[in-house]
N, C-alpha and C. Protein backbone atom coordinates (compact mmCIF):
# COMPACT_ATOMS: atom_id res chain seq x y z
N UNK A 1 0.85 -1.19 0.00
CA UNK A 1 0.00 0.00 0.00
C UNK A 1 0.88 1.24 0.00
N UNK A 2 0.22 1.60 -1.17
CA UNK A 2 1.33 3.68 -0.81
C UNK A 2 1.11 4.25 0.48
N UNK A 3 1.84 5.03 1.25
CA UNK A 3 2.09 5.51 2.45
C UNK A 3 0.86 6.86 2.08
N UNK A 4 0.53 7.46 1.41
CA UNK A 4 -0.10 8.51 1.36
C UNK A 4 -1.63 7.55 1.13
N UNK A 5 -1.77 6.75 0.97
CA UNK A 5 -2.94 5.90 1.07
C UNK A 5 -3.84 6.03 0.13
N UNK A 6 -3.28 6.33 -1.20
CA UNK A 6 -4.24 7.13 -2.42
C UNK A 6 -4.92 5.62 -3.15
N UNK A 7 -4.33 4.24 -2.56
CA UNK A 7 -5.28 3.22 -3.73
C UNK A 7 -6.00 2.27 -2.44
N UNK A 8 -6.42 3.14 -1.64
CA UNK A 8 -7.59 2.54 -0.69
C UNK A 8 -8.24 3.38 0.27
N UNK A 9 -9.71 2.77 0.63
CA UNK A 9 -10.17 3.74 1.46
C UNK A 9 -9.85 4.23 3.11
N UNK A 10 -9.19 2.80 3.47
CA UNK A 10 -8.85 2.40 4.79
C UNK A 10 -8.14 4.23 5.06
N UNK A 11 -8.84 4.36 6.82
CA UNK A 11 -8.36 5.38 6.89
C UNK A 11 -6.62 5.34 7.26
N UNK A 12 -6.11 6.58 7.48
CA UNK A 12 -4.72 6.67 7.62
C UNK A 12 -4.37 6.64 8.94
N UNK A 13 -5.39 7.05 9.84
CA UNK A 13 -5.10 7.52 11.00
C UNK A 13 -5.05 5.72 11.81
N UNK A 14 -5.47 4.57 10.82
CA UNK A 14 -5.28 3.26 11.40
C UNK A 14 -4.08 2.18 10.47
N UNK A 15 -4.48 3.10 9.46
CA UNK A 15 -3.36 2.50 8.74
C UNK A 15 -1.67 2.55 9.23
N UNK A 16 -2.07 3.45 9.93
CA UNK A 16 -0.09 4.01 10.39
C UNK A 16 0.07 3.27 11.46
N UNK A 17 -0.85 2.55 12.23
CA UNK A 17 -0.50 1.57 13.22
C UNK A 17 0.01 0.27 12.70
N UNK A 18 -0.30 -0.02 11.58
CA UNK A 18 -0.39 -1.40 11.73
C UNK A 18 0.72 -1.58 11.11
N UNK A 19 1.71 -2.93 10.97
CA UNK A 19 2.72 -3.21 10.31
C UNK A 19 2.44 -3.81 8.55
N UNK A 20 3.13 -3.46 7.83
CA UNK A 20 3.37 -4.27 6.62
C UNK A 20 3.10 -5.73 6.64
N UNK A 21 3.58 -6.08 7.65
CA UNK A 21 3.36 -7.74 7.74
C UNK A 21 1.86 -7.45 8.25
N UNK A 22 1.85 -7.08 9.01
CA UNK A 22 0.21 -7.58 9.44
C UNK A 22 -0.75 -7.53 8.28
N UNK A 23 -0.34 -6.06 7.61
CA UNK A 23 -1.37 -5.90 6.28
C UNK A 23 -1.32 -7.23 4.88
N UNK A 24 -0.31 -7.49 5.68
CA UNK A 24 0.05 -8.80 4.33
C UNK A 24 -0.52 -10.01 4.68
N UNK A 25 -0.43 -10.04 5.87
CA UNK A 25 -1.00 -11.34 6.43
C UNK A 25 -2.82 -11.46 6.46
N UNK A 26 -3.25 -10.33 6.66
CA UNK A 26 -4.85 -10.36 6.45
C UNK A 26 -4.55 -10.49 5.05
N UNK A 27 -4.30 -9.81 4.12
CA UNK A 27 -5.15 -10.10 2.83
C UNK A 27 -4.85 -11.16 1.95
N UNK A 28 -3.82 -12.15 2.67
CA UNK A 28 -3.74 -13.49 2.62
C UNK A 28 -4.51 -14.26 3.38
N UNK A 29 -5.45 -14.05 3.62
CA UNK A 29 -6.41 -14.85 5.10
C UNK A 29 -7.45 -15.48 3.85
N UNK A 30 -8.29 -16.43 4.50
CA UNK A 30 -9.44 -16.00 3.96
C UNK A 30 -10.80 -15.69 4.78
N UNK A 31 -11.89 -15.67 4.33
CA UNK A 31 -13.02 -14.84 4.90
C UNK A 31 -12.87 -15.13 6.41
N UNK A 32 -13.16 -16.39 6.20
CA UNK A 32 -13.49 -17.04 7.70
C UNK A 32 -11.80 -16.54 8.66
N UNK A 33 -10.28 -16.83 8.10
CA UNK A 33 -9.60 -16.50 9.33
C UNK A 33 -9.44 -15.19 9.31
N UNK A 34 -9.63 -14.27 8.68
CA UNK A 34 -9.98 -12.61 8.92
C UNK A 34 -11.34 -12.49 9.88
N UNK A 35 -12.07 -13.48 10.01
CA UNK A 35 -13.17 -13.39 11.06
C UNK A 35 -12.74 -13.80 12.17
N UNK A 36 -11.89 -14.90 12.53
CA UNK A 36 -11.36 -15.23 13.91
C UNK A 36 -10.43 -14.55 14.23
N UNK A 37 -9.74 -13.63 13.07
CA UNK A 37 -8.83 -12.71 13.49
C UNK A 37 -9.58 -11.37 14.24
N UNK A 38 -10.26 -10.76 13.78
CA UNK A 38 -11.01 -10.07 14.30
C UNK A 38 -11.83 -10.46 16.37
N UNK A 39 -12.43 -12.21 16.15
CA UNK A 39 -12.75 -12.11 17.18
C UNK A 39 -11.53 -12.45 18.30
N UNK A 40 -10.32 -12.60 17.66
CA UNK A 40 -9.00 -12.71 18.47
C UNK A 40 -8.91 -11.54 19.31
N UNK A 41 -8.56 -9.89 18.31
CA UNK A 41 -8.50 -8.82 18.52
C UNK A 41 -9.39 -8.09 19.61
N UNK A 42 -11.15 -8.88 19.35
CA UNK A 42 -11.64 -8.08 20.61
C UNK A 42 -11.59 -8.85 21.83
N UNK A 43 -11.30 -10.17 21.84
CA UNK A 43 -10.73 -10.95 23.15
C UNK A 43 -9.63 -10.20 23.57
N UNK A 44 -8.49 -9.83 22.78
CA UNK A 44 -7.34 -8.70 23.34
C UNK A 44 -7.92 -7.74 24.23
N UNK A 45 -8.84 -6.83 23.63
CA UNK A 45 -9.35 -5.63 23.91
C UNK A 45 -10.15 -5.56 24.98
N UNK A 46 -10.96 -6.74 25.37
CA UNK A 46 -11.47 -7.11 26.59
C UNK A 46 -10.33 -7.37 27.80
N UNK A 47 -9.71 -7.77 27.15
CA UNK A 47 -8.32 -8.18 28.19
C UNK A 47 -7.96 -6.81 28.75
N UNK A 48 -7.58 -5.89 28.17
CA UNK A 48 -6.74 -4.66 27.78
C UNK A 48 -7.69 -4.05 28.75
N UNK A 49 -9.21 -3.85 28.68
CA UNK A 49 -9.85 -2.98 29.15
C UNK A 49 -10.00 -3.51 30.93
N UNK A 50 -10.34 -4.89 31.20
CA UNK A 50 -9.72 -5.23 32.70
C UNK A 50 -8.90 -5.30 33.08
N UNK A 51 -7.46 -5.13 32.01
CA UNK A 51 -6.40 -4.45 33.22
C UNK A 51 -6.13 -3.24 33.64
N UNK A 52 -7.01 -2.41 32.56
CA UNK A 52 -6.65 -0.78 32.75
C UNK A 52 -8.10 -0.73 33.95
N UNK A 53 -8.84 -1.03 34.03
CA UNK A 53 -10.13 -1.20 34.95
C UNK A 53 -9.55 -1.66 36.23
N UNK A 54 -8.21 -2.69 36.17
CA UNK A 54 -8.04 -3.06 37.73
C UNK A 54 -6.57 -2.84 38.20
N UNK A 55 -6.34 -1.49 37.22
CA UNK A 55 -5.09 -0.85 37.81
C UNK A 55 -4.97 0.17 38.98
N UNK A 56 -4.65 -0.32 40.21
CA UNK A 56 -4.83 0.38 41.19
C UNK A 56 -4.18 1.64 41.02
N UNK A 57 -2.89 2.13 40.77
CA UNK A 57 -1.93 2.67 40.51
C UNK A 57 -3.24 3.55 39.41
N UNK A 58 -3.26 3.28 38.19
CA UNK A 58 -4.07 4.22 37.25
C UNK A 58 -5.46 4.93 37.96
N UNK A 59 -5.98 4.04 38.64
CA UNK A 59 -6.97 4.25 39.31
C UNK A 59 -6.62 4.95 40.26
N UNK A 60 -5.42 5.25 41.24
CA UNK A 60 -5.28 6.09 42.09
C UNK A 60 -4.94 7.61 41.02
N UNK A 61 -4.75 7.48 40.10
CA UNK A 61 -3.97 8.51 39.67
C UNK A 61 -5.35 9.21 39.04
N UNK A 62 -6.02 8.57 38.87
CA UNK A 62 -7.67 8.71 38.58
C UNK A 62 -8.55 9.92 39.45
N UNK A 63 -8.23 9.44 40.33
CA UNK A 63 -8.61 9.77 42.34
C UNK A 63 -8.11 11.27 42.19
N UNK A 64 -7.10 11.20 42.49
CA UNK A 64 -6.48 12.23 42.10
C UNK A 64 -6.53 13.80 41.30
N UNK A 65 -6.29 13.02 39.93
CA UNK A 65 -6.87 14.20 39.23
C UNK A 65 -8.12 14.29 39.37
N UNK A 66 -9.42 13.82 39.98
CA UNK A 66 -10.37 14.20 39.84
C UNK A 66 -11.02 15.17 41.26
N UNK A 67 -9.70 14.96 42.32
CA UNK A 67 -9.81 16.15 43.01
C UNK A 67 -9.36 17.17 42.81
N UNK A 68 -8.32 17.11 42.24
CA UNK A 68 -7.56 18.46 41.55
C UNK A 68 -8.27 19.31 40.72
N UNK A 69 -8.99 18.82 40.01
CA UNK A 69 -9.62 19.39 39.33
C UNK A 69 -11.27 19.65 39.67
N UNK A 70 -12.03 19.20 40.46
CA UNK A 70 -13.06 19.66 41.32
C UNK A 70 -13.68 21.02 41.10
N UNK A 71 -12.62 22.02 41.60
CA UNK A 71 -13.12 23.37 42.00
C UNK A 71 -12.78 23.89 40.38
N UNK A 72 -12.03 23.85 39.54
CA UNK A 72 -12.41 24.33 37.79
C UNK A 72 -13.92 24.02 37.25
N UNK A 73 -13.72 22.57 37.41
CA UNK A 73 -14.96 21.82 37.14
C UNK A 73 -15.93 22.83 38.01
N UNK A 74 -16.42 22.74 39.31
CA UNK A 74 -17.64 23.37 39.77
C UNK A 74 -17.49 24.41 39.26
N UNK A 75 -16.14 25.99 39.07
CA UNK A 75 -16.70 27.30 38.85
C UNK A 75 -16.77 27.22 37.31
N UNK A 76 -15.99 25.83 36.36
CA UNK A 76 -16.51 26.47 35.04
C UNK A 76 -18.16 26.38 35.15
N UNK A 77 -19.06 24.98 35.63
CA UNK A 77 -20.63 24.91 35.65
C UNK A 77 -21.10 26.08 35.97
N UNK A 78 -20.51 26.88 36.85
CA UNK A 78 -21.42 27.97 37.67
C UNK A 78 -21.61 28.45 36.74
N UNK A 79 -19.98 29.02 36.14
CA UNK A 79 -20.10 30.22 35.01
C UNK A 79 -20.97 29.90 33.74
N UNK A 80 -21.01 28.66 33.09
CA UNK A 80 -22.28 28.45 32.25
C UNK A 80 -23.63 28.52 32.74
N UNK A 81 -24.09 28.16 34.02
CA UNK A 81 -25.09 28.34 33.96
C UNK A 81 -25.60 29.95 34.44
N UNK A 82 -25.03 30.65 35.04
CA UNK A 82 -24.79 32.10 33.86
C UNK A 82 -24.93 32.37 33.15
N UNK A 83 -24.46 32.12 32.01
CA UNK A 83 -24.75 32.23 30.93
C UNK A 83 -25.97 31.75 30.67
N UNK A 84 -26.17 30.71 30.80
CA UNK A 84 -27.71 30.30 30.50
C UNK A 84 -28.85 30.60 30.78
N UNK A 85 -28.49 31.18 32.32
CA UNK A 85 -29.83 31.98 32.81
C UNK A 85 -29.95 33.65 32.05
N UNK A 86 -28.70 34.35 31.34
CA UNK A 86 -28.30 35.40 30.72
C UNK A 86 -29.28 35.23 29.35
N UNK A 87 -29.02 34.16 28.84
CA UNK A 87 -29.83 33.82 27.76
C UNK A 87 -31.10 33.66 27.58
N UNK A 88 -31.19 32.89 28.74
CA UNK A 88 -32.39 32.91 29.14
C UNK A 88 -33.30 34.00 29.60
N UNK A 89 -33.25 34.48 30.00
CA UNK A 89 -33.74 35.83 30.78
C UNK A 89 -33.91 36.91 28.79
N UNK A 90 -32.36 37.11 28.13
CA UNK A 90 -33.08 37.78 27.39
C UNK A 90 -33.56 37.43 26.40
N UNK A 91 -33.96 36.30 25.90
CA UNK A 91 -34.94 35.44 25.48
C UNK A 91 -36.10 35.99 25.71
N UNK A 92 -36.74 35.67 27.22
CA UNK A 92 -37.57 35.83 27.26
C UNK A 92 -38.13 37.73 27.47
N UNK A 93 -37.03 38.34 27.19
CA UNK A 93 -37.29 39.62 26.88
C UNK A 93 -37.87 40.04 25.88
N UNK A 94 -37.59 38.62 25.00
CA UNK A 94 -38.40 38.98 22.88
C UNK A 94 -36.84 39.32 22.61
N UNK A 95 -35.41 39.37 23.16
CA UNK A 95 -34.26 39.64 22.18
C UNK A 95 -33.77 38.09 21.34
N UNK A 96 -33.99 38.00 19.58
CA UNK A 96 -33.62 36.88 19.39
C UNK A 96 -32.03 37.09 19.40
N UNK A 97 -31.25 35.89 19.91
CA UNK A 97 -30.14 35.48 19.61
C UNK A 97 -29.39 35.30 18.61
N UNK A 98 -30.41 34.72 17.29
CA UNK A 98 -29.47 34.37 16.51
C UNK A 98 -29.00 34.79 15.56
């Protein structure tokens, strides 16, 4: 496959992951082991997602930023809903917005 990806639709942004061999090896498959290849891949991905799910360490780091960031989080909400009641209000003045 050309690197600029001009004689297929496959996007680029997945194409740049994958190796030459791998791309060679699917389109030597046939239907059926491009199908167990596939249900290989989301057995990976299930895997992948309970270890990142039972990483204490990620999960503390989780904890964490989500106190750190708390008080942004609450005053950005305030400040939108400000705005929204701003909008609101001259809305219902008859000023259209748009």
């Amino acid at each position: 496959m050309s690197k600029d990806n001009k004689d297929t639709d496959f996007p680029n942004k997945y194409l740049r992951r994958l190796s030459p061999e791998f791309i060679d090896a699917i389109n030597g498959m046939s239907d059926q082991e491009v199908k167990n290849r596939i249900l290989t891949c989301e057995g990976n991905l299930y895997e992948i997602a309970a270890a990142k799910e039972n990483d204490e360490k990620l999960n503390g780091a989780k904890e964490i930023v989500k106190d750190l960031s708390k008080p942004y989080a609450e005053s950005k909400a305030s400040e939108n809903a400000k705005i929204q009641f701003c909008i609101f209000t001259l809305e219902s003045r008859g000023i259209n917005l748009n």
